[in-house]
Protein backbone atom coordinates (compact mmCIF):
# COMPACT_ATOMS: atom_id res chain seq x y z
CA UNK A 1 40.77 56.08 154.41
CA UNK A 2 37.27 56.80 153.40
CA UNK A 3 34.74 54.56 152.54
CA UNK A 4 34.81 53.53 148.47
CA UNK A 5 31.05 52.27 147.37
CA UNK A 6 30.64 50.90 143.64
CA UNK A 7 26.58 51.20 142.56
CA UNK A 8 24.97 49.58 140.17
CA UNK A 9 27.73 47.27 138.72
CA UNK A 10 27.22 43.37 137.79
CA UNK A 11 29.11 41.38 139.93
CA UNK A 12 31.22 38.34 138.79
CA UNK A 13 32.25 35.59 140.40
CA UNK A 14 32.93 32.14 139.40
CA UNK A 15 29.53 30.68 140.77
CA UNK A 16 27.79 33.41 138.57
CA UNK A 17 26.95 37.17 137.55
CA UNK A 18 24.90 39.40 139.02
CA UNK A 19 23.65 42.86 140.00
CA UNK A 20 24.99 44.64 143.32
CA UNK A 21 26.45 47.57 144.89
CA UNK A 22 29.80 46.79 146.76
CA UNK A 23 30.81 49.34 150.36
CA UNK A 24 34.61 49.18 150.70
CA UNK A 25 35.73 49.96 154.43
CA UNK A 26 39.49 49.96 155.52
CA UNK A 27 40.36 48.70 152.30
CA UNK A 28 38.24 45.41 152.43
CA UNK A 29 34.85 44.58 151.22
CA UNK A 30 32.06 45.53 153.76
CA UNK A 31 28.83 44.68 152.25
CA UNK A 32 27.17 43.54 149.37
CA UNK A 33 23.61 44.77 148.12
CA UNK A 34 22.30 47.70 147.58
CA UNK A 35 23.08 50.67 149.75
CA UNK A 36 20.01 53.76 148.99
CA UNK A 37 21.67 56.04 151.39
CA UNK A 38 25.23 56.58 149.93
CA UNK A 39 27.84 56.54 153.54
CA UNK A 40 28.86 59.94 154.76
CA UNK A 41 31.58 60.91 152.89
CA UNK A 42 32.14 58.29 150.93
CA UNK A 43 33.54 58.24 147.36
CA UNK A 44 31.01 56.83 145.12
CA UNK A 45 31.94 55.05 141.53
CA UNK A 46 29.45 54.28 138.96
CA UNK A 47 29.58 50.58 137.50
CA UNK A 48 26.44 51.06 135.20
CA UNK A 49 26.61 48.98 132.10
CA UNK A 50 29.28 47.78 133.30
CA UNK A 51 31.12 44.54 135.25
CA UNK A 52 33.06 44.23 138.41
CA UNK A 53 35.35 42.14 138.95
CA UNK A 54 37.77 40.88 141.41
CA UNK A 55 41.50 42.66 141.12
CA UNK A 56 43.43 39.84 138.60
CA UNK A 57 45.77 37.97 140.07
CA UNK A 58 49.24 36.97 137.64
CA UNK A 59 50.96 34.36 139.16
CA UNK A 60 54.28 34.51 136.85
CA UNK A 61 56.24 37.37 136.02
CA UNK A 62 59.70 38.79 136.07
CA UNK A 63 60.29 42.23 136.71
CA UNK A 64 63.81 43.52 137.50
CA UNK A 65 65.28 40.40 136.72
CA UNK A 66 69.33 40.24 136.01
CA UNK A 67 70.56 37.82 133.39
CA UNK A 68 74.20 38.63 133.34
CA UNK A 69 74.97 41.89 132.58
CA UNK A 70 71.32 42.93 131.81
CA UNK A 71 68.15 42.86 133.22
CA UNK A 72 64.37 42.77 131.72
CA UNK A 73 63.01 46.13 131.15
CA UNK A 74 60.41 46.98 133.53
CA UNK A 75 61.11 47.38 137.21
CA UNK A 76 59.55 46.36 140.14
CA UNK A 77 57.44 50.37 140.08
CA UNK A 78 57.14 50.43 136.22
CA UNK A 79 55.86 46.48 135.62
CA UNK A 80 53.52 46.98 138.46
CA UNK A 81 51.80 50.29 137.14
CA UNK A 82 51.79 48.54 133.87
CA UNK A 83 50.09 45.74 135.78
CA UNK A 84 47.26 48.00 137.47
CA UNK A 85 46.55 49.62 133.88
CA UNK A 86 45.61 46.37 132.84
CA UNK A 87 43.32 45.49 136.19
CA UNK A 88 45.91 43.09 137.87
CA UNK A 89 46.12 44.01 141.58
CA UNK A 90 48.62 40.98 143.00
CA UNK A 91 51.44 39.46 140.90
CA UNK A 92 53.89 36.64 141.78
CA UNK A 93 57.22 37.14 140.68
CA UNK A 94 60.46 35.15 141.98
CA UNK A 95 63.43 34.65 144.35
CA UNK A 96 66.03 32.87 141.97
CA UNK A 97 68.85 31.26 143.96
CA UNK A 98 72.35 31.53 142.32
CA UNK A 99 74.17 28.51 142.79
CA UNK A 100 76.02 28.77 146.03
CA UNK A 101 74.09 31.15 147.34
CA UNK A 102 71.82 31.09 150.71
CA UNK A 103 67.88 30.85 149.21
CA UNK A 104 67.11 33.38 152.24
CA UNK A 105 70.19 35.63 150.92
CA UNK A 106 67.91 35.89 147.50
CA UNK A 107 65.00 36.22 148.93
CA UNK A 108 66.44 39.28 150.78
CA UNK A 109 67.83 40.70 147.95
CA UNK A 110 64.50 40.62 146.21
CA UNK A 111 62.56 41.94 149.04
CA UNK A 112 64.75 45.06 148.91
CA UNK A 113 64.44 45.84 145.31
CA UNK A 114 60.31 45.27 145.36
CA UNK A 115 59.10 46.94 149.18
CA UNK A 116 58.60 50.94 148.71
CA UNK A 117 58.83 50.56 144.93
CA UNK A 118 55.67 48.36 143.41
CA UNK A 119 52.21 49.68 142.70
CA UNK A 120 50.23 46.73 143.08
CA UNK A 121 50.14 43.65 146.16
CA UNK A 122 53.15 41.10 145.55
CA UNK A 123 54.29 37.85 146.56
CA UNK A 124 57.15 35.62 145.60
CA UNK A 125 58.29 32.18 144.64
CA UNK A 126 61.21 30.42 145.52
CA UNK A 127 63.22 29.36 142.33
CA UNK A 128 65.49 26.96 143.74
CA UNK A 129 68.79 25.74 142.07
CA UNK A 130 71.01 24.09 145.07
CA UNK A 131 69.73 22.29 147.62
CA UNK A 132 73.41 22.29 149.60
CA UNK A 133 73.91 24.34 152.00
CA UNK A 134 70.54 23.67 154.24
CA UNK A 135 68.53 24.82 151.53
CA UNK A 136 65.60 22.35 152.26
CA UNK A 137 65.24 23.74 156.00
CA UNK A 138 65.94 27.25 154.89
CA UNK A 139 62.44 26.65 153.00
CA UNK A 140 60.39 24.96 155.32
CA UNK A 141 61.51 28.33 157.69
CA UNK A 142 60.43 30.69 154.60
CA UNK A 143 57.21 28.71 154.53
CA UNK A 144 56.11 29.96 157.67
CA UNK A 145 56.73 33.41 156.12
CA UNK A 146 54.64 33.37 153.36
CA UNK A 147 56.79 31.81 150.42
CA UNK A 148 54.70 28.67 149.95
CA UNK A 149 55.31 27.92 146.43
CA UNK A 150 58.37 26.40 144.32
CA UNK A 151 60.14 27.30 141.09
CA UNK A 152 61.62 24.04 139.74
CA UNK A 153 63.51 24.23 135.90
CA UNK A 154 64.64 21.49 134.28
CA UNK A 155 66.82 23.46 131.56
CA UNK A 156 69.47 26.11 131.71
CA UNK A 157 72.51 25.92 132.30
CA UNK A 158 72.24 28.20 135.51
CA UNK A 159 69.09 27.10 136.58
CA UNK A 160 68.36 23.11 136.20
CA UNK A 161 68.26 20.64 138.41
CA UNK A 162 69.15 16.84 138.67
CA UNK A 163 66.31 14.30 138.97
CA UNK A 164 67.45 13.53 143.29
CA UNK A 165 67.26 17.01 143.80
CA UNK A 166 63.71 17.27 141.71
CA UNK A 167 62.47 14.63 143.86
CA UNK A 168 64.03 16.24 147.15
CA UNK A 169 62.13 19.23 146.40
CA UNK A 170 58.75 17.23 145.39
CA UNK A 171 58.46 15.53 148.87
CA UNK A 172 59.62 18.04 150.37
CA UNK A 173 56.44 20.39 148.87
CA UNK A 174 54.63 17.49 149.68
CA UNK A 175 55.22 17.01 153.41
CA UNK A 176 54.87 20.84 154.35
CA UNK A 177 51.70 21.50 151.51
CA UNK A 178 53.77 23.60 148.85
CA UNK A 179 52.89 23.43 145.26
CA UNK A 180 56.13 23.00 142.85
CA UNK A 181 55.72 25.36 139.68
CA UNK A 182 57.99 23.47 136.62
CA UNK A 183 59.68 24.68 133.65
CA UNK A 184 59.11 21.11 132.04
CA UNK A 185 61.61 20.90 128.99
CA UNK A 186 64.11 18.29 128.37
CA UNK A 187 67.92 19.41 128.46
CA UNK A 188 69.29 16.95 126.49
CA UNK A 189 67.12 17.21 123.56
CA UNK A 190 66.99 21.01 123.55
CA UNK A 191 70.89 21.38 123.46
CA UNK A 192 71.10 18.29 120.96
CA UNK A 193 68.63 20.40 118.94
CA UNK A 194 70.33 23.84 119.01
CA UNK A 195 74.00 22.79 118.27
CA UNK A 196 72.51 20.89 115.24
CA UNK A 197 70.61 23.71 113.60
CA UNK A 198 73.92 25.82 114.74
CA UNK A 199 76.61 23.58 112.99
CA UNK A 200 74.20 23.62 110.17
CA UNK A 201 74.38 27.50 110.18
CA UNK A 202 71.11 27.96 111.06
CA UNK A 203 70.98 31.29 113.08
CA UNK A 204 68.15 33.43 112.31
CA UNK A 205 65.46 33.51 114.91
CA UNK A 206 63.14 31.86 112.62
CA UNK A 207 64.97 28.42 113.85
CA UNK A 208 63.86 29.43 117.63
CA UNK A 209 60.89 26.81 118.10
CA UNK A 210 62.86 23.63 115.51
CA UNK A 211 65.23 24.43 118.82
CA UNK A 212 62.75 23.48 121.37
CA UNK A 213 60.50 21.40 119.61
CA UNK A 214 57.02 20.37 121.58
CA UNK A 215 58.39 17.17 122.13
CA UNK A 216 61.07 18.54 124.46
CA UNK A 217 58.61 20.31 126.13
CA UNK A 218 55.77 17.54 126.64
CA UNK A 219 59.15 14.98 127.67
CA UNK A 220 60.04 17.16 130.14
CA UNK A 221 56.31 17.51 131.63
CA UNK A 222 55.83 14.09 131.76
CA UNK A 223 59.68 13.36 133.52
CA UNK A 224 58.43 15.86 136.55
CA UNK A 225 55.32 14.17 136.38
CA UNK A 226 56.27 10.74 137.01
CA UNK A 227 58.73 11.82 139.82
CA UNK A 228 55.64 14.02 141.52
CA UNK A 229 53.79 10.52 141.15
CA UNK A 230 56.56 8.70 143.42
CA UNK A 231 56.30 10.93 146.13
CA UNK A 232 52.65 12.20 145.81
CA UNK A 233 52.92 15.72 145.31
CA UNK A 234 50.67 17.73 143.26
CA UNK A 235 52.37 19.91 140.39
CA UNK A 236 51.43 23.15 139.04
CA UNK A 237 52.56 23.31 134.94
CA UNK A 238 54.24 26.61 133.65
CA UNK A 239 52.73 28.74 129.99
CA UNK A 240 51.76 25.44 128.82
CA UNK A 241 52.07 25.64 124.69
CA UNK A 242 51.87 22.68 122.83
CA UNK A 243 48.81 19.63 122.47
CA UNK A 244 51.37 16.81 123.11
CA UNK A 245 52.00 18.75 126.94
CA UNK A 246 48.44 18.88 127.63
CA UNK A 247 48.19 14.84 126.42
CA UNK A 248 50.76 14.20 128.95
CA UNK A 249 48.50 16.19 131.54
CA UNK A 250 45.26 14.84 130.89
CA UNK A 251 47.55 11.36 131.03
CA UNK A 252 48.53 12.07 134.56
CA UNK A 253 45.04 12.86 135.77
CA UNK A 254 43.78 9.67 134.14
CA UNK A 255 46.12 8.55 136.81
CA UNK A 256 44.77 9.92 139.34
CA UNK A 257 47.51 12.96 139.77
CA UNK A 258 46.77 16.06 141.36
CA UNK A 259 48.20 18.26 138.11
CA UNK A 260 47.31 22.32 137.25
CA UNK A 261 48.17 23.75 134.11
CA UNK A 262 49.02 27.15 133.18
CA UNK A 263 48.95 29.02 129.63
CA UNK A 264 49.67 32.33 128.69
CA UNK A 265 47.87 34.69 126.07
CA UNK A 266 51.29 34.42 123.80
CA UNK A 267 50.37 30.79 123.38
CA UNK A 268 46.72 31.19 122.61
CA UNK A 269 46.48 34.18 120.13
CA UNK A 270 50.23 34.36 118.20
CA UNK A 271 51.68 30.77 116.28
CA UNK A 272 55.03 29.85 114.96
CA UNK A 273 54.86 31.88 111.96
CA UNK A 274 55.67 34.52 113.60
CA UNK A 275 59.32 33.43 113.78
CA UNK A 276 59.68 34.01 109.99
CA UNK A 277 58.74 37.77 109.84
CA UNK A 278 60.77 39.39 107.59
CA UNK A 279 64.41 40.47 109.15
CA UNK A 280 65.23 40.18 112.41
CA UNK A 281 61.58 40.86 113.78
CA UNK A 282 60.80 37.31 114.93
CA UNK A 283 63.11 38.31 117.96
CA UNK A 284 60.19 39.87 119.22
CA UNK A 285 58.27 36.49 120.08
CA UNK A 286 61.39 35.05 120.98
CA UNK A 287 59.75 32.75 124.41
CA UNK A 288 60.39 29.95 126.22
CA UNK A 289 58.91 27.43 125.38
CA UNK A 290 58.05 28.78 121.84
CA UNK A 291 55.30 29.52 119.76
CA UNK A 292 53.83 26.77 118.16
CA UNK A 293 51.32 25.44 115.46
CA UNK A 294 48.23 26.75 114.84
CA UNK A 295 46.99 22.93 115.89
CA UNK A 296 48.46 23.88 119.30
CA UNK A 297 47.04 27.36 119.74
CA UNK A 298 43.26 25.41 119.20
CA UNK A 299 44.01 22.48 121.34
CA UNK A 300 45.01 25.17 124.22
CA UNK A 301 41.61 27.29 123.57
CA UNK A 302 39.93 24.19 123.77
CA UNK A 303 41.20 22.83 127.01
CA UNK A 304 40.82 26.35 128.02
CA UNK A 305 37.03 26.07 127.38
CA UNK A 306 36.35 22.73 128.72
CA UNK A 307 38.22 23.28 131.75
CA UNK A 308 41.24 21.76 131.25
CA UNK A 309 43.84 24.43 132.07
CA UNK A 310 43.28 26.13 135.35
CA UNK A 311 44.90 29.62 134.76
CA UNK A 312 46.00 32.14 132.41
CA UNK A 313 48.88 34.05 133.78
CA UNK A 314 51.10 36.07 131.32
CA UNK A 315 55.49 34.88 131.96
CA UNK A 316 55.41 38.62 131.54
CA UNK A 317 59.32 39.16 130.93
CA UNK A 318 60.33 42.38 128.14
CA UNK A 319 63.47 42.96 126.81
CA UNK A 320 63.49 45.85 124.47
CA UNK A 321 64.23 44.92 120.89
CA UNK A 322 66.58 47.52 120.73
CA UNK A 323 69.25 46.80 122.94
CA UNK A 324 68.62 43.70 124.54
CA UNK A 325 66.93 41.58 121.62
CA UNK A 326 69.15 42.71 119.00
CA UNK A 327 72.18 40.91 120.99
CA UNK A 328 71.03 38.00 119.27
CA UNK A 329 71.39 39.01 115.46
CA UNK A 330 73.71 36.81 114.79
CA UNK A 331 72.65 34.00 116.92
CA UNK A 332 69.32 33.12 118.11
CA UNK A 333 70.33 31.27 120.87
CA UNK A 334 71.39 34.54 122.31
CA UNK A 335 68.26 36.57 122.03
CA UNK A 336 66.98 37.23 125.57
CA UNK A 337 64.02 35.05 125.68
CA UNK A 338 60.68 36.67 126.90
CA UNK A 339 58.04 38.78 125.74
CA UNK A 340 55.77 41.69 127.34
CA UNK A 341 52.13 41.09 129.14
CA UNK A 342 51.27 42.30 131.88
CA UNK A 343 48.92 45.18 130.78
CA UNK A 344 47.45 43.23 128.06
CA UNK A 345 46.41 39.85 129.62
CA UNK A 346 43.01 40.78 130.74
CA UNK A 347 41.91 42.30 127.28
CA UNK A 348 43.49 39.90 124.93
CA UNK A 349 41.68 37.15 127.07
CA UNK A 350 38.39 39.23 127.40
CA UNK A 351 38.13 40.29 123.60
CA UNK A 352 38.79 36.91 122.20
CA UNK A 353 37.45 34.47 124.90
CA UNK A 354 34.16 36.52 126.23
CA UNK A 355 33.71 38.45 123.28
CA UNK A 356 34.16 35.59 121.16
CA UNK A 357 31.79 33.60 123.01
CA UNK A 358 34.62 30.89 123.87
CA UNK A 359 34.47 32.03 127.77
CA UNK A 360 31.81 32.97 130.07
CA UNK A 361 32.41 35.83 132.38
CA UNK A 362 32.88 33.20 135.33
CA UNK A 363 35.47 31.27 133.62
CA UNK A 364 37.36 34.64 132.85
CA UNK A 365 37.13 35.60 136.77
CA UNK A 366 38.24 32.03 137.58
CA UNK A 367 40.99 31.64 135.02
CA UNK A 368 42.29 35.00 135.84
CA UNK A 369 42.26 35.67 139.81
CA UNK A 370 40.48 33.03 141.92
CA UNK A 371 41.95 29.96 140.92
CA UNK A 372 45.40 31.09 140.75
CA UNK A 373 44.56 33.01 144.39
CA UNK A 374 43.51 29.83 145.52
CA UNK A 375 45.75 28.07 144.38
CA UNK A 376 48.84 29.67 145.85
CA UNK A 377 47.39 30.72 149.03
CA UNK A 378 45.88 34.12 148.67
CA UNK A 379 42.31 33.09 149.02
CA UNK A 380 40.31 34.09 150.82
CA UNK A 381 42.08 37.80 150.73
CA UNK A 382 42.43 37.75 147.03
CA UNK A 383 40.63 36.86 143.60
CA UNK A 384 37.23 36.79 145.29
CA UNK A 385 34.31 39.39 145.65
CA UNK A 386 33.23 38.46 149.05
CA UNK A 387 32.72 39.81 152.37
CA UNK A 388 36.15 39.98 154.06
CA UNK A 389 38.19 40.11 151.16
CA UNK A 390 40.57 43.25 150.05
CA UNK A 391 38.97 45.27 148.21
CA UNK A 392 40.74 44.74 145.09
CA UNK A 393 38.52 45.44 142.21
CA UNK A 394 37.91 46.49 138.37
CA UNK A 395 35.53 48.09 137.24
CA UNK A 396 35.21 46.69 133.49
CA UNK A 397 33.27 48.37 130.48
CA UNK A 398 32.46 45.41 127.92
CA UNK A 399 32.14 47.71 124.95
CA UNK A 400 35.29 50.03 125.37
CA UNK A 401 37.34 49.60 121.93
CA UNK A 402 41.14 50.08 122.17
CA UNK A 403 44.16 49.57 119.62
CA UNK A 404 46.73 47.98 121.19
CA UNK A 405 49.72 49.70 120.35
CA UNK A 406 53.54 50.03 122.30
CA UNK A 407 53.08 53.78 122.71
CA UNK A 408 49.95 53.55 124.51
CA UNK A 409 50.73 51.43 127.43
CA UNK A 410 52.82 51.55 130.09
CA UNK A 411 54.70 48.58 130.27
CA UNK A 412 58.35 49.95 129.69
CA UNK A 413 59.67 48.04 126.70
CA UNK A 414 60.03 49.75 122.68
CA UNK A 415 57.38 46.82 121.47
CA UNK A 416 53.85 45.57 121.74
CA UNK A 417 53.66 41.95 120.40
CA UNK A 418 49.75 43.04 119.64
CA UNK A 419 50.49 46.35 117.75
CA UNK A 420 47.69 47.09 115.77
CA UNK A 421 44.87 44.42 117.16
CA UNK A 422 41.67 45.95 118.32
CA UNK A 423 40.10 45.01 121.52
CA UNK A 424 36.98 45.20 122.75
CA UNK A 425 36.41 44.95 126.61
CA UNK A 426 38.62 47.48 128.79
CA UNK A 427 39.26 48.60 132.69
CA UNK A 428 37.43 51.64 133.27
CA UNK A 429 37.99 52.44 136.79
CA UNK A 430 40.81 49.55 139.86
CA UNK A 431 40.92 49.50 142.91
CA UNK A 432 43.70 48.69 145.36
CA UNK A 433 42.43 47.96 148.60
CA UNK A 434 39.58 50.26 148.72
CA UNK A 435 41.93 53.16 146.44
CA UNK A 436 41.41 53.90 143.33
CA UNK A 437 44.96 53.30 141.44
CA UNK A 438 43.83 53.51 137.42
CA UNK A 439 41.36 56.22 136.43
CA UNK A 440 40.21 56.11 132.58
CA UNK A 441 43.40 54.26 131.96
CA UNK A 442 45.74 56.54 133.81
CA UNK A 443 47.55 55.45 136.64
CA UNK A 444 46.59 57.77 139.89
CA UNK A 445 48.30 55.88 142.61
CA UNK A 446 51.49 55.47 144.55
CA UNK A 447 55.05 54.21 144.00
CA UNK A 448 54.80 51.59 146.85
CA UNK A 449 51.48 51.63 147.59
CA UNK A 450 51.45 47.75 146.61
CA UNK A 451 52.59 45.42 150.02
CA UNK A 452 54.26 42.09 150.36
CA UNK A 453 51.56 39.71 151.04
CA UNK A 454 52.68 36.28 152.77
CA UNK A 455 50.42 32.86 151.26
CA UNK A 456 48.98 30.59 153.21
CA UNK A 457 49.82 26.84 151.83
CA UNK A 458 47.34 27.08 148.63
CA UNK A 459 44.51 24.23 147.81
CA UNK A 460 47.03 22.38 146.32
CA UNK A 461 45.20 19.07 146.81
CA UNK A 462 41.92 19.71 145.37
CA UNK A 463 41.46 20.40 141.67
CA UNK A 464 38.99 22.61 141.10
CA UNK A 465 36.35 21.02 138.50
């Protein structure tokens, strides 16, 4: 591999901006400073006028993931290229246990779909739904492997757990250093909802968030959060949407509870209103938990700004509306739930945080890859400019202009939930441990040139202020 060096670039990092050439050797970073005599042989980029910043990091996404007879549209190869077009170099995506099955059988099974196929680095959570069966040693083995992180729902059918086996899990995570992601919804009220508006004959996909109501959602929070407290575990919060979730947060922390929060760009840019589009095109936005008011969407910006919410990841799951969506025509309840964002996260965020002047540059590098590297154990490998570190990087012009549109990305799925917005703010050139993978928005690397990385146990005990 030959040496990479990046001149005249401004470096971000979360402790602050500024300007530096970067050497790439072996596919980690070798020096920063300024290099005038270029390496023999080297390739050389040109950052001027431009930022660089570490390779993103999305910590929740679902690629190649079966629900019944069906699975969401982009594969482990195409979600991943979609993913380096956007500058994400490492994404987390998940193990789901079936009930009754081994939680190393599904890991397996996931391994073998992902390795020789994705573009980018990968890792994986464990989504666990039965605990028989040796379950909680099976994880404290897979630990030691580099699956150091929890899925835990508490609704669907398939996927939900009881409150013993919440708390199992909890101490558990607690005693071996694993941080617990949560769906946080409450069962009851969401099924109580839905066959109500159903018996009413409410069906359209307009009735989609009256179905999951922000209640539900900040319940459910604060249930987990109250059995974390018992057993003194710290809790990372899934695509956080509503103002009454983050009260129940910020209520927990008051406490004294180690508690990270996670939104996603769906949540701070699109509202509820969406859900009455004319026909059936509220499908579309069809997530869980919904889109909600535009009181919500300013409540998240804000904690986003005063440092509230600790990431922005994107719960990147497309189903095409043609196909998969339109199941659900005559029942909203059966519209595959999910949207598309993995090649979009980074602009949407830049363009109407930085460009805005909501964000700083440093909050965008923190929000986007070192704090969620950190927190689930890829740091100090990932989400970091430093010395050491892969050389995963992006090479970001500020002032490109794009028009986000379905047929100009490459996430695999007939829709763009964007179509139409202009962004400003765009990757120019990213880098894959010290190889150049997106050119100009083209992707020039590999099927499988992305690896499985194991974590370390993240800094799940120290929030980062």
């Amino acid at each position: 591999m030959a040496d990479l060096l990046v001149r005249n670039g401004t470096l971000v990092t979360p402790a602050g901006c500024f300007g530096a050439d970067l050497l790439c050797r072996e596919g980690k970073i070798a020096g920063i400073g300024r290099f005038p005599e270029e390496p023999v042989g080297a390739e050389i980029l040109e950052a001027g006028g431009c930022y660089v910043l570490p390779g993103a990091v999305d910590v929740h996404v679902h690629l190649q993931m079966s629900v019944g007879d069906t699975a969401t549209s982009d594969d482990f190869f195409s979600g991943t290229v979609a993913a380096a077009c956007g500058g994400t170099t490492t994404v987390l995506d998940f193990a789901t246990q079936a009930r009754g099955q081994r939680i190393e059988e599904a890991v397996a099974l996931r391994r073998a779909e992902a390795d020789g196929q994705v573009a980018v680095d990968y890792g994986l959570h464990l989504a666990v739904t039965d605990l028989a069966g040796g379950t909680p040693q099976a994880i404290r083995r897979l630990a030691g492997e580099g699956y150091t992180s929890l899925k835990i729902y508490t609704v669907y059918r398939a996927l939900y757990l009881e409150d013993r086996e919440i708390l199992q899990l909890l101490e558990l995570c607690a005693e071996e250093g694993l941080l617990p992601m949560v769906h946080g919804e409450n069962r009851a009220l969401v099924e109580h909802c839905t066959e109500r508006l159903r018996a009413q004959g409410k069906w359209e996909p307009r009735y989609h968030a009256r179905a999951r109501p922000a209640a539900a959602e900040a319940e459910g929070i604060a249930h987990v959060l109250t059995l974390a407290e018992a057993v003194g575990c710290p809790v990372y919060i899934a695509h956080v949407s509503s103002a009454r979730a983050l009260e129940e947060i910020r209520r927990a922390r008051e406490r004294g509870q180690t508690v990270f929060a996670e939104t996603c760009p769906q949540y701070l840019l699109l509202t509820e209103e969406r859900y009455a589009a004319p026909g059936f095109e509220g499908a579309k936005y069809v997530v869980t938990p919904p889109l909600r008011r535009p009181a919500d969407r300013d409540a998240l910006w804000n904690a986003l700004v005063h440092g509230e919410i600790d990431v922005v990841s994107t719960d990147h799951c497309p189903w095409n509306y043609r196909g998969q969506k339109d199941h659900g025509r005559e029942d909203f309840t059966l519209i595959p739930s999910g949207m598309p964002g993995i090649e979009t996260r980074l602009t949407l965020l830049w363009s109407e945080g930085v460009g805005k002047g909501r964000l700083s540059p440093e909050q965008f590098v923190s929000l986007t890859a070192t704090t969620p590297a950190r927190l689930f154990g890829l740091a100090p490998r990932k989400g970091n400019i430093a010395v050491g570190a892969d050389a995963d990087l992006v090479i970001w012009d500020p002032q490109q202009e794009i028009t986000l549109s379905a047929s100009g990305l490459h996430q695999r799925v007939d829709y763009c939930p964007y179509e139409g917005w202009s962004v400003r703010g765009y990757p120019r050139v990213v880098v894959l441990r010290g190889e150049v993978v997106v050119r100009d928005g083209q992707f020039v690397g590999r099927r499988g040139q992305g690896c499985f990385v194991p974590r370390a146990c993240g800094a799940s005990g120290i929030r980062e202020l």
